[in-house]
PDB file of N, CA and C in Angstrom:
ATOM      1  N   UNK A   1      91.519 107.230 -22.367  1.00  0.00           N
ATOM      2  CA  UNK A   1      90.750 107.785 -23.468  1.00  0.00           C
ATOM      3  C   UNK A   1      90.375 106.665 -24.436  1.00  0.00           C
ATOM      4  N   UNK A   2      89.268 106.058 -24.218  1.00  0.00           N
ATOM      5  CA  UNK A   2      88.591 105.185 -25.645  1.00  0.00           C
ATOM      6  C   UNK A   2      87.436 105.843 -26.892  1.00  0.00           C
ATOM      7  N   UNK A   3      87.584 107.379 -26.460  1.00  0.00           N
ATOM      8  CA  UNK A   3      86.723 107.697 -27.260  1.00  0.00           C
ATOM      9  C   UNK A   3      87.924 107.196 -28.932  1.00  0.00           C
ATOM     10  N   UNK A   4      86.479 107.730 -30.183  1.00  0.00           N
ATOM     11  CA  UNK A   4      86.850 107.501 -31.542  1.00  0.00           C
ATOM     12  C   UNK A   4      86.492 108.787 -32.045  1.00  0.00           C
ATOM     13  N   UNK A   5      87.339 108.707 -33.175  1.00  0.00           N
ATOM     14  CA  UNK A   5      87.114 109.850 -34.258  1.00  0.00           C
ATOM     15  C   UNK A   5      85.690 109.351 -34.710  1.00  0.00           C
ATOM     16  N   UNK A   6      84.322 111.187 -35.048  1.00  0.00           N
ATOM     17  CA  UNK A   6      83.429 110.733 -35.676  1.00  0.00           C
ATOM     18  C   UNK A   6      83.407 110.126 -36.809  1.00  0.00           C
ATOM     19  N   UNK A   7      84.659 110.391 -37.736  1.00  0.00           N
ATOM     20  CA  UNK A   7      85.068 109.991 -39.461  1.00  0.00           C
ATOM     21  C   UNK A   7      85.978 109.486 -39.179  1.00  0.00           C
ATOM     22  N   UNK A   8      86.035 108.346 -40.300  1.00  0.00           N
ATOM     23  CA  UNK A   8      87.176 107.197 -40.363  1.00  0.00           C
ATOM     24  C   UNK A   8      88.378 108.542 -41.203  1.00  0.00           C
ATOM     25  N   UNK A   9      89.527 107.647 -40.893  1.00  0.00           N
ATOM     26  CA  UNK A   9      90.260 108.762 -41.790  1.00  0.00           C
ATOM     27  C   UNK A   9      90.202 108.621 -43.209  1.00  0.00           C
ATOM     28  N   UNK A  10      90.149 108.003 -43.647  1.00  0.00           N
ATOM     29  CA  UNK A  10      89.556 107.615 -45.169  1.00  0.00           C
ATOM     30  C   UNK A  10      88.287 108.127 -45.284  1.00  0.00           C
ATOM     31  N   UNK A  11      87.427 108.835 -44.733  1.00  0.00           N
ATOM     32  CA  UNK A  11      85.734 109.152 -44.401  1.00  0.00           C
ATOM     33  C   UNK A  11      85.963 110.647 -45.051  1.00  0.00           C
ATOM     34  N   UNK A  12      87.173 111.224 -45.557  1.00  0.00           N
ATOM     35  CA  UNK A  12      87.189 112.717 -46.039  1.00  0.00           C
ATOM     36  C   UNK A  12      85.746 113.202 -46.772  1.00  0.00           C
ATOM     37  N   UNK A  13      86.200 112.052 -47.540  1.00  0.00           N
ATOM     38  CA  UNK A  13      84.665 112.261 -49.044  1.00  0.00           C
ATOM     39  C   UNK A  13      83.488 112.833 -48.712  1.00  0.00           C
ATOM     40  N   UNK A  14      82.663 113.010 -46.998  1.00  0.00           N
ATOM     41  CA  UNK A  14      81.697 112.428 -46.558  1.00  0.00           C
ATOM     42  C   UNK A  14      81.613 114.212 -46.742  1.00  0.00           C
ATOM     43  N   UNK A  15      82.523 115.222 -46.452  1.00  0.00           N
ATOM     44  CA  UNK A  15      81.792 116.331 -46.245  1.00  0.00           C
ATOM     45  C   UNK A  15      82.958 117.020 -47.776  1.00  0.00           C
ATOM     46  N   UNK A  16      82.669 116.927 -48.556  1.00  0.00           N
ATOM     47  CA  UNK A  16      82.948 117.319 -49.910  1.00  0.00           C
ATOM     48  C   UNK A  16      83.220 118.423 -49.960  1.00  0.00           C
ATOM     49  N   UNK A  17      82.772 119.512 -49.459  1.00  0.00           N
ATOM     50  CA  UNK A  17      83.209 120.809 -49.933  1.00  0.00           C
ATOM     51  C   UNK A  17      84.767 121.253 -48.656  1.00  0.00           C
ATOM     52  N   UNK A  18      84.514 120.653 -47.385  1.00  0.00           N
ATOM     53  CA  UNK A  18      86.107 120.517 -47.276  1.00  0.00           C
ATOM     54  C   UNK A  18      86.909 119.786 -47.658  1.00  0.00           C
ATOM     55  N   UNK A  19      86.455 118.521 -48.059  1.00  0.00           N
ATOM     56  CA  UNK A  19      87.625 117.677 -48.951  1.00  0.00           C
ATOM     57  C   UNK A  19      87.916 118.466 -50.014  1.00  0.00           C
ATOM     58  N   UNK A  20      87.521 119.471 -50.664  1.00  0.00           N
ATOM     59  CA  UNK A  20      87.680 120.315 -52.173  1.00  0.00           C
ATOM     60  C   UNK A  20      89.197 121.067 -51.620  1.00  0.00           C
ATOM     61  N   UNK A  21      88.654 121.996 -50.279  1.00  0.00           N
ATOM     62  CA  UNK A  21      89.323 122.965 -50.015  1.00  0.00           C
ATOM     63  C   UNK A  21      90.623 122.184 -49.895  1.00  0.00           C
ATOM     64  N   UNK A  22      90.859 121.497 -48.769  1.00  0.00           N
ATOM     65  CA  UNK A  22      91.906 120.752 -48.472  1.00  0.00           C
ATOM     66  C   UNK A  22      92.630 120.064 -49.736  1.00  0.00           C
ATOM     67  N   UNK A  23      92.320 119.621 -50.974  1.00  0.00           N
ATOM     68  CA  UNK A  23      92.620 119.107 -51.626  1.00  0.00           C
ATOM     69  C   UNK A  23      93.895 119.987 -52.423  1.00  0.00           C
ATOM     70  N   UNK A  24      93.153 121.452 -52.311  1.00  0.00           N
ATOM     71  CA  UNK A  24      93.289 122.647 -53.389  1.00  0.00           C
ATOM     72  C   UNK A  24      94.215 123.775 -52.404  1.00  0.00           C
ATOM     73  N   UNK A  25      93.728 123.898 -51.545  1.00  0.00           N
ATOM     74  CA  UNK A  25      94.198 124.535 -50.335  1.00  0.00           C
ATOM     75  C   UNK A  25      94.636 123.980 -49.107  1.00  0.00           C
ATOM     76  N   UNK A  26      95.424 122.889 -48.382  1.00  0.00           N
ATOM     77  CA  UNK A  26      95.484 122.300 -47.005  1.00  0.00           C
ATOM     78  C   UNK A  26      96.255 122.967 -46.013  1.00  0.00           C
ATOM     79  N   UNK A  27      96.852 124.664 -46.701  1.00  0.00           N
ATOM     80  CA  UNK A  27      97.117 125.117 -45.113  1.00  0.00           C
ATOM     81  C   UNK A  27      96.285 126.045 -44.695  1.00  0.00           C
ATOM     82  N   UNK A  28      95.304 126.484 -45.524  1.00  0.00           N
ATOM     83  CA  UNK A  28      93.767 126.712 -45.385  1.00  0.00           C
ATOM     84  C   UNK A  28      92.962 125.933 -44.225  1.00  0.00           C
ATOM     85  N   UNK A  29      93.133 124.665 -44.306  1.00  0.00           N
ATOM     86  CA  UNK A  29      92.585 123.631 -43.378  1.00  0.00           C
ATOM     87  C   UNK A  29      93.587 123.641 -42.253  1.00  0.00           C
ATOM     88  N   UNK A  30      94.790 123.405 -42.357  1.00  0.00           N
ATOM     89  CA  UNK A  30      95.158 123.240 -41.631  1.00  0.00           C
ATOM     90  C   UNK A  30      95.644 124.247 -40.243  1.00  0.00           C
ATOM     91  N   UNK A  31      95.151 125.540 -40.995  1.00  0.00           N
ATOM     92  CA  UNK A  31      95.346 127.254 -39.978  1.00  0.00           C
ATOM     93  C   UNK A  31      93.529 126.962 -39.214  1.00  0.00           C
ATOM     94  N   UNK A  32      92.559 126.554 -40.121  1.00  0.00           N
ATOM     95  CA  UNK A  32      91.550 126.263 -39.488  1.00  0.00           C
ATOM     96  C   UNK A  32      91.730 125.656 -37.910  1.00  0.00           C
ATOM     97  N   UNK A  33      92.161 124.045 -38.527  1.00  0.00           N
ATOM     98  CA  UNK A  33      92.524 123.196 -37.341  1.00  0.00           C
ATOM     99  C   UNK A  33      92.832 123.546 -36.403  1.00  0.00           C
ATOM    100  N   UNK A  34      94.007 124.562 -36.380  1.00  0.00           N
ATOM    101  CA  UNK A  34      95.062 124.895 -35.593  1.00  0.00           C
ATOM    102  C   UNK A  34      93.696 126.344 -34.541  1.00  0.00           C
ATOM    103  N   UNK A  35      92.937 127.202 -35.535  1.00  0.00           N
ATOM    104  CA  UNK A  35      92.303 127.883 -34.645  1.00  0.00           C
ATOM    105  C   UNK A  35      91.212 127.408 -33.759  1.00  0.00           C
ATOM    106  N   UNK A  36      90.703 126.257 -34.043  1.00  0.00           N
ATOM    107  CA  UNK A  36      90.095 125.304 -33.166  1.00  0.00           C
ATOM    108  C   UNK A  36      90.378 124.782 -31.987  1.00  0.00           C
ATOM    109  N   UNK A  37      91.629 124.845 -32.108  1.00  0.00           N
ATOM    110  CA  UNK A  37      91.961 124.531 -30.816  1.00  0.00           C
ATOM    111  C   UNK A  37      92.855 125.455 -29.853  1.00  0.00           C
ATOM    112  N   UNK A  38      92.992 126.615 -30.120  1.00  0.00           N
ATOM    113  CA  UNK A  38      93.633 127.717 -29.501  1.00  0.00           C
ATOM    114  C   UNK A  38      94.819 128.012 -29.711  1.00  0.00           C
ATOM    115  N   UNK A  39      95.459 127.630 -31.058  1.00  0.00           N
ATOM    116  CA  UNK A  39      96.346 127.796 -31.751  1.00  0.00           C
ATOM    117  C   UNK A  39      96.216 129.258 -32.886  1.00  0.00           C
ATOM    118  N   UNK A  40      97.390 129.513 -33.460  1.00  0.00           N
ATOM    119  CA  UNK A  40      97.853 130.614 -34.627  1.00  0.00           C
ATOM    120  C   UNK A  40      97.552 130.210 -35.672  1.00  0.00           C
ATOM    121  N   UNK A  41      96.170 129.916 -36.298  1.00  0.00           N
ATOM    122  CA  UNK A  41      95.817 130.292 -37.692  1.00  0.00           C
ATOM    123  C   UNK A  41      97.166 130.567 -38.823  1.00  0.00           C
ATOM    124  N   UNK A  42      97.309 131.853 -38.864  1.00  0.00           N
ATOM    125  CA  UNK A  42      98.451 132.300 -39.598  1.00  0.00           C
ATOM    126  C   UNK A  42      99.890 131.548 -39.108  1.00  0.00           C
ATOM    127  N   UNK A  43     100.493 131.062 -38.108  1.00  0.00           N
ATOM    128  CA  UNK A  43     101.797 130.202 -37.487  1.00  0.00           C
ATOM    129  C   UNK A  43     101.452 129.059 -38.247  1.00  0.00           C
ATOM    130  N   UNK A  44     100.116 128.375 -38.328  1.00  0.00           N
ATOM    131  CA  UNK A  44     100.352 127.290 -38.609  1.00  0.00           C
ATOM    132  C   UNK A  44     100.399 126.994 -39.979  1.00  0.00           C
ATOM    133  N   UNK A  45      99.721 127.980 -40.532  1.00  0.00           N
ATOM    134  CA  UNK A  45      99.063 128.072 -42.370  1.00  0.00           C
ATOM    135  C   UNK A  45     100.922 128.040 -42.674  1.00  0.00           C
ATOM    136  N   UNK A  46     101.775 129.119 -42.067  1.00  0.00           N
ATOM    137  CA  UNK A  46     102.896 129.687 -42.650  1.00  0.00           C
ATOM    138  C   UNK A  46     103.999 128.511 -42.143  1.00  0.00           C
ATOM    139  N   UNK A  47     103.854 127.630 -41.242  1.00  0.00           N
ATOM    140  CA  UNK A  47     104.556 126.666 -40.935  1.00  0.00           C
ATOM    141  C   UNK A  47     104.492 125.381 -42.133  1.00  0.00           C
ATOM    142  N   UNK A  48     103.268 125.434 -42.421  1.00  0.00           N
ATOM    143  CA  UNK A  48     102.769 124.256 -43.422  1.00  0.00           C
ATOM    144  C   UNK A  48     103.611 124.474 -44.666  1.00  0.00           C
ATOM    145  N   UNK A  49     104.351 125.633 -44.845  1.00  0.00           N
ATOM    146  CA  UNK A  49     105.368 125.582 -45.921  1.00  0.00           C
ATOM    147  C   UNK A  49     106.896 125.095 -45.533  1.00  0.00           C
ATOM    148  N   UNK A  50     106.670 124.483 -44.075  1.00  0.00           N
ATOM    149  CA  UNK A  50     108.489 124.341 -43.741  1.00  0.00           C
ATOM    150  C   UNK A  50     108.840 122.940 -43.676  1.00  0.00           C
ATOM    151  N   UNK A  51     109.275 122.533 -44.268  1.00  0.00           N
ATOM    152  CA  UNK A  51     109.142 121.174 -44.329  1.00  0.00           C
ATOM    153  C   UNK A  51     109.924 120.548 -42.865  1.00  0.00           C
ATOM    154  N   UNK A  52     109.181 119.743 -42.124  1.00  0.00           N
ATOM    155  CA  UNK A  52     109.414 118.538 -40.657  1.00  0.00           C
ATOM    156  C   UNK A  52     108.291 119.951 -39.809  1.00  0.00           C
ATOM    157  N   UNK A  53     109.099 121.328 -40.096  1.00  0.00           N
ATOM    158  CA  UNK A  53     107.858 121.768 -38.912  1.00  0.00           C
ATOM    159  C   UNK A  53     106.201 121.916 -39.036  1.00  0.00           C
ATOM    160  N   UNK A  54     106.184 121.774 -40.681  1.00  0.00           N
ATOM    161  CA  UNK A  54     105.033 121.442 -40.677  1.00  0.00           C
ATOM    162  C   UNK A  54     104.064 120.069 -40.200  1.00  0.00           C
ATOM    163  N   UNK A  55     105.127 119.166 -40.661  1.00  0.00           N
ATOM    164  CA  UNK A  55     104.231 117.861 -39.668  1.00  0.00           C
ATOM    165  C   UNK A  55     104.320 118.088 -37.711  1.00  0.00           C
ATOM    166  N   UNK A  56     105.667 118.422 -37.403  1.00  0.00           N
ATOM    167  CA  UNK A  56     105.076 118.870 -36.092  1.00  0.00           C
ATOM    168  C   UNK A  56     104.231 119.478 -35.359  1.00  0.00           C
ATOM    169  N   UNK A  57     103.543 120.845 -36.371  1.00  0.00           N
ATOM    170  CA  UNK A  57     102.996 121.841 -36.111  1.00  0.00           C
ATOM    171  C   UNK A  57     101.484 121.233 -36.491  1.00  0.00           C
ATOM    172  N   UNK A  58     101.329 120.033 -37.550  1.00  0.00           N
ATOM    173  CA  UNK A  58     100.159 119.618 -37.863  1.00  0.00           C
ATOM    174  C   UNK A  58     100.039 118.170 -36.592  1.00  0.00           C
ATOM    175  N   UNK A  59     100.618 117.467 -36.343  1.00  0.00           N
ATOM    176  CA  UNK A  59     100.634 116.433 -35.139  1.00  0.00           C
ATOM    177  C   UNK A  59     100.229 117.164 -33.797  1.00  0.00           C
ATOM    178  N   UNK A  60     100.677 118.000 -33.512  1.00  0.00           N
ATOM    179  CA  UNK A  60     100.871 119.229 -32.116  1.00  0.00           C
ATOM    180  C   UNK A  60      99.170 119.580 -32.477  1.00  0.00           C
ATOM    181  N   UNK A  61      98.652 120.283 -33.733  1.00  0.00           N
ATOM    182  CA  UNK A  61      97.152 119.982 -33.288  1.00  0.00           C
ATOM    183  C   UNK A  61      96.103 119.224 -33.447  1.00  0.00           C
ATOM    184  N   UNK A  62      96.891 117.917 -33.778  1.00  0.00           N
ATOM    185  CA  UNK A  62      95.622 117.026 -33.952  1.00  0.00           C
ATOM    186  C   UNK A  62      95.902 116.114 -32.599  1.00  0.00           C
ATOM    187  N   UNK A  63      97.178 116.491 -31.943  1.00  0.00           N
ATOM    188  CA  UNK A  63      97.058 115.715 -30.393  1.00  0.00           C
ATOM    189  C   UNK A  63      96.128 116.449 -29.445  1.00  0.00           C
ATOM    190  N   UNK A  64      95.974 117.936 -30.005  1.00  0.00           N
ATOM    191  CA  UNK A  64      95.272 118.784 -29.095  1.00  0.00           C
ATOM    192  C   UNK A  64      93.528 118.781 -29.686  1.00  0.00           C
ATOM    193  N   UNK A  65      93.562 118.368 -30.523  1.00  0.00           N
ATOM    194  CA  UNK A  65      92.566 117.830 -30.825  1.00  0.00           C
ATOM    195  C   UNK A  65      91.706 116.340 -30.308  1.00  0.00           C
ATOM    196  N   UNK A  66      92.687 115.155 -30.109  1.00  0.00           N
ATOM    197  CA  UNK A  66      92.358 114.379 -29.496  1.00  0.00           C
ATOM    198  C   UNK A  66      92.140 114.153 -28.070  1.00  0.00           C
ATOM    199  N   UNK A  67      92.797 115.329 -27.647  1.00  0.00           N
ATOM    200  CA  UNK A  67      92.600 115.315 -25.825  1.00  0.00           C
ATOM    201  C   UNK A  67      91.474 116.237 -25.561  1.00  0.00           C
ATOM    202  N   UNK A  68      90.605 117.039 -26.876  1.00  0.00           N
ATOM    203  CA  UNK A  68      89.836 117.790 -26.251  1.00  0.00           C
ATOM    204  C   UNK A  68      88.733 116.632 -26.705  1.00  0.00           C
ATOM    205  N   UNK A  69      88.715 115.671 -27.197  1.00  0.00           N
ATOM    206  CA  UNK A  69      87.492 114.772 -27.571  1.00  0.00           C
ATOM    207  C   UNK A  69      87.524 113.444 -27.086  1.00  0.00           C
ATOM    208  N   UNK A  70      88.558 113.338 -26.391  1.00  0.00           N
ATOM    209  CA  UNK A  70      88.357 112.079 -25.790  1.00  0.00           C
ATOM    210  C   UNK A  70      89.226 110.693 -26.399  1.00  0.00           C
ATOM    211  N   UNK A  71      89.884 111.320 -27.773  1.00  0.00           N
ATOM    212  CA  UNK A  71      89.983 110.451 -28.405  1.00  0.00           C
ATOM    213  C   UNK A  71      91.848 109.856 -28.407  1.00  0.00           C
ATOM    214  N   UNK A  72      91.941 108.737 -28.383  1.00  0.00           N
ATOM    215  CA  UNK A  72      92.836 107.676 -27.668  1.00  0.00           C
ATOM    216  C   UNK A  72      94.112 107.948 -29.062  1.00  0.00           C
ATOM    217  N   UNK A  73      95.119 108.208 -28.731  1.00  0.00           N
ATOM    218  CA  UNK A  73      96.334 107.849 -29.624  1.00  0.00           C
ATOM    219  C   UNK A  73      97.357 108.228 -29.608  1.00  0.00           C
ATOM    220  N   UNK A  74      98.479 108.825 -29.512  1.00  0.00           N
ATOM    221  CA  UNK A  74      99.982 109.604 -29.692  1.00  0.00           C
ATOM    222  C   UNK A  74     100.344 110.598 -30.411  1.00  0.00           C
ATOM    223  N   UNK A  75     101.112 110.607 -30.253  1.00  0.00           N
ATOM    224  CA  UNK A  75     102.178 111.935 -31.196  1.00  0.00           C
ATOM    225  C   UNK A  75     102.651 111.288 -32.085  1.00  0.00           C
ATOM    226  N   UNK A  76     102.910 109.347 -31.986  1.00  0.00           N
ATOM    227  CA  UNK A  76     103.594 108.759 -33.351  1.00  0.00           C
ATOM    228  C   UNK A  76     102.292 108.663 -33.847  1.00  0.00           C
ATOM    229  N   UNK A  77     100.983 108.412 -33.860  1.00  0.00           N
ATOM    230  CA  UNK A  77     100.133 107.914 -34.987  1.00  0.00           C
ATOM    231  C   UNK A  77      99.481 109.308 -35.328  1.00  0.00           C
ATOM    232  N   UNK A  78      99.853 110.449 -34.714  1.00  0.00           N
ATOM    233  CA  UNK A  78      99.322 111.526 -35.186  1.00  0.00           C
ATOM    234  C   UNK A  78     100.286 111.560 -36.778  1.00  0.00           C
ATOM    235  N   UNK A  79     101.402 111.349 -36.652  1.00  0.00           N
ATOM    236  CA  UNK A  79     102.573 111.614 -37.345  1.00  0.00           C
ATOM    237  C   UNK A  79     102.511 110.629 -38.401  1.00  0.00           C
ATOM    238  N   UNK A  80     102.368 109.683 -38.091  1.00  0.00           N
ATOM    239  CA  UNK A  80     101.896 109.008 -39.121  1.00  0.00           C
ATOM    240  C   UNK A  80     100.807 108.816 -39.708  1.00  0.00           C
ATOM    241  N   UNK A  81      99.535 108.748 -39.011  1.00  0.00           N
ATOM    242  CA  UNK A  81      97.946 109.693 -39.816  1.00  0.00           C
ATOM    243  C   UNK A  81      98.495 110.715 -40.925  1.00  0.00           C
ATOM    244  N   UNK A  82      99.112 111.383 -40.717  1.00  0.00           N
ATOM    245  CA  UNK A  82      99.450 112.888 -41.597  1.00  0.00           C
ATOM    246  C   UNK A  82     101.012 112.324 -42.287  1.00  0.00           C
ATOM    247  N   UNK A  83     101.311 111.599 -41.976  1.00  0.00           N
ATOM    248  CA  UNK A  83     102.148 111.346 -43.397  1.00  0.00           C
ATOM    249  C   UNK A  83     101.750 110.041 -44.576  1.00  0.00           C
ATOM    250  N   UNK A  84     100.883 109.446 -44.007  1.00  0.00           N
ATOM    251  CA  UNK A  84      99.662 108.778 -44.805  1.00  0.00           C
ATOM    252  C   UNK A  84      99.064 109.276 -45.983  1.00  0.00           C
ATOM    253  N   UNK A  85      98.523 110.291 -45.361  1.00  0.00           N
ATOM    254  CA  UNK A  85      97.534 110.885 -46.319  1.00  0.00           C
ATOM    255  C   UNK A  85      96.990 112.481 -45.564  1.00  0.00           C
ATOM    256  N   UNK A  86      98.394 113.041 -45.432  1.00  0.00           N
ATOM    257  CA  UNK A  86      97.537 114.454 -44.918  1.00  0.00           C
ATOM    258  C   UNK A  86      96.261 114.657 -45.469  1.00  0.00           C
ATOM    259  N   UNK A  87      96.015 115.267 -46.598  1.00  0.00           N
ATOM    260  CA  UNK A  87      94.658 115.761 -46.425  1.00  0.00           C
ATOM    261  C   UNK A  87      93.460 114.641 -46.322  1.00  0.00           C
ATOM    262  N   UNK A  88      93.433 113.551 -45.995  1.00  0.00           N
ATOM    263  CA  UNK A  88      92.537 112.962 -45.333  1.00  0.00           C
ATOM    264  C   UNK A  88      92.665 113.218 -43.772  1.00  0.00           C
ATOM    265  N   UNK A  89      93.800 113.652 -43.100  1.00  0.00           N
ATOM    266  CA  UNK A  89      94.065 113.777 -41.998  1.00  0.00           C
ATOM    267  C   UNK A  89      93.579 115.350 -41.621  1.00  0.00           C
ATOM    268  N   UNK A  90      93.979 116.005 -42.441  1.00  0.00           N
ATOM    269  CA  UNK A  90      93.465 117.103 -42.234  1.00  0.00           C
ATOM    270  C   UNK A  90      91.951 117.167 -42.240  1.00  0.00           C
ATOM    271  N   UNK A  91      91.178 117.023 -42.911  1.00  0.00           N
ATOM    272  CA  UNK A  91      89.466 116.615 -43.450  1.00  0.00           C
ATOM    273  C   UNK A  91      88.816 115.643 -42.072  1.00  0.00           C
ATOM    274  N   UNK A  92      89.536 114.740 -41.576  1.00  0.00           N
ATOM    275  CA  UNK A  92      89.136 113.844 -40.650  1.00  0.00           C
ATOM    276  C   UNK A  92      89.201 115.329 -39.130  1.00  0.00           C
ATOM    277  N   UNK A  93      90.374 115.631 -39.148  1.00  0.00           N
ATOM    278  CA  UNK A  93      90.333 117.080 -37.740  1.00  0.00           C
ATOM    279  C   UNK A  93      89.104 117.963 -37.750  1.00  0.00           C
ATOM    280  N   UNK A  94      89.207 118.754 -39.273  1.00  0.00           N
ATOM    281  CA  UNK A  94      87.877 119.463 -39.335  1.00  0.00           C
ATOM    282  C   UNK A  94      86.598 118.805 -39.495  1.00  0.00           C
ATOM    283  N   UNK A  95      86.667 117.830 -39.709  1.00  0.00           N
ATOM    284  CA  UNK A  95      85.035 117.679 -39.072  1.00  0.00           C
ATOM    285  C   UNK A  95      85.091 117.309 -38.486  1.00  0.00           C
ATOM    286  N   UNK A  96      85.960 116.524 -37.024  1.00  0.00           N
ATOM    287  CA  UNK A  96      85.720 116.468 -35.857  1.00  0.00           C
ATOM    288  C   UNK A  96      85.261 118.003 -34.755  1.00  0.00           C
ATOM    289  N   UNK A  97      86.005 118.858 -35.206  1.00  0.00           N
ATOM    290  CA  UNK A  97      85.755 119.947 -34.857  1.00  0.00           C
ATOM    291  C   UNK A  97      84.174 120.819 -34.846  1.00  0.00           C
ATOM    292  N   UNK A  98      84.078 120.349 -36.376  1.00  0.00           N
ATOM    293  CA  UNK A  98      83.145 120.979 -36.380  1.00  0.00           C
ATOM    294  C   UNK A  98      81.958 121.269 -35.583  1.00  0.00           C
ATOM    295  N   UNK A  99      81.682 120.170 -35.108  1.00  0.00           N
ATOM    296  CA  UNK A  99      80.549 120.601 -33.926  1.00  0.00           C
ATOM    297  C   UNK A  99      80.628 120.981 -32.833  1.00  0.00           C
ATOM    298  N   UNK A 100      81.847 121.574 -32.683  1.00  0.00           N
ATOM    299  CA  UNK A 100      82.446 121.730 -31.306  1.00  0.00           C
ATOM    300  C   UNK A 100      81.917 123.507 -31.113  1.00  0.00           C
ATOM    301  N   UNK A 101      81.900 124.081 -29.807  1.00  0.00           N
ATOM    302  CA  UNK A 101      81.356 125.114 -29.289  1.00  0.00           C
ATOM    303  C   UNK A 101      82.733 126.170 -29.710  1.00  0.00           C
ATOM    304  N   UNK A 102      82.348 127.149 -30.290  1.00  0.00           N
ATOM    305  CA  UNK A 102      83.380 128.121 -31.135  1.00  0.00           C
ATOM    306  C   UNK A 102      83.494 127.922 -32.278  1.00  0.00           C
ATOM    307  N   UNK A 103      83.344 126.604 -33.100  1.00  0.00           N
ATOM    308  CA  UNK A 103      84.319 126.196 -34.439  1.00  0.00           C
ATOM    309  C   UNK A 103      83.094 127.270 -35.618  1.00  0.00           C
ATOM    310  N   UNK A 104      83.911 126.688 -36.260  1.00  0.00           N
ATOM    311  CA  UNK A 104      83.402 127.443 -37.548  1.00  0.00           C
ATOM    312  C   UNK A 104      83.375 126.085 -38.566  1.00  0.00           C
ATOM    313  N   UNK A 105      82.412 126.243 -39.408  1.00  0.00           N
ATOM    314  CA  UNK A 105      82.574 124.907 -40.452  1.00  0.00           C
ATOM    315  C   UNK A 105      83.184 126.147 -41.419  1.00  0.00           C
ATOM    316  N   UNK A 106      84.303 124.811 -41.792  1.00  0.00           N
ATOM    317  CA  UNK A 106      85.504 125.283 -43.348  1.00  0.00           C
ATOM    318  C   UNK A 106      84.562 125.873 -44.410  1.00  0.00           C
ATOM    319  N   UNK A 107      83.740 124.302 -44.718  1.00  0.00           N
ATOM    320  CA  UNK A 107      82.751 124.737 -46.200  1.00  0.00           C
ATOM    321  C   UNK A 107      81.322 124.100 -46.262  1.00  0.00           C
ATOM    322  N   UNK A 108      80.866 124.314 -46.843  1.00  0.00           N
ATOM    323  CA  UNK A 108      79.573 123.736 -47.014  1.00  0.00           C
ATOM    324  C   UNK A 108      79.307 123.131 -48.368  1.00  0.00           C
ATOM    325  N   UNK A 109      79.164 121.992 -48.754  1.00  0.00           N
ATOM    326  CA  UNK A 109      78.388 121.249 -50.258  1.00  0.00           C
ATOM    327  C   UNK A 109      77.328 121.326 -50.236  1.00  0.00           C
TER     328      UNK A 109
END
């Protein structure tokens, strides 16, 4: 896998009205994420309050995120992407998603 993320992870800024949500709301984003890829919306929103299972439960779909796009990396740099700067990590998933066949865009600016 050499594909790349379309947004740098620092690239949140670029679609503003989910950087808002995520900022204000990130298990909002992050139940999104999780339904993108054939995951529990509600498991994951309600996990995002448990502290370690929420980074598992947020790593678990941004690996399933990277194998549906091609894109090259682990379970440690997922883990560490999201203890960086979750909601840039989160913001970087949903708009990868976004153009994907099913997704839903979070928000619109």
């Amino acid at each position: 896998m050499s594909g790349k993320w379309d947004n740098g992870l620092f690239g949140c800024c670029n679609d503003c009205g989910t950087c808002l949500i995520t900022l204000f709301c990130p298990c909002y984003t992050a139940g999104k994420n999780a339904e993108a890829v054939g995951d529990s919306c509600l498991l994951c929103g309600l996990a995002f309050f448990v502290p370690l299972l929420d980074l598992v439960t947020m790593a678990s779909v941004r690996g399933k995120i990277r194998e549906q796009h091609g894109i090259g990396g682990s379970f440690v740099t997922d883990c560490l992407s999201i203890m960086c700067c979750m909601p840039c990590a989160l913001v970087q998933e949903a708009q990868q998603v976004k153009g994907s066949p099913g997704s839903h865009s979070i928000a619109r600016c």
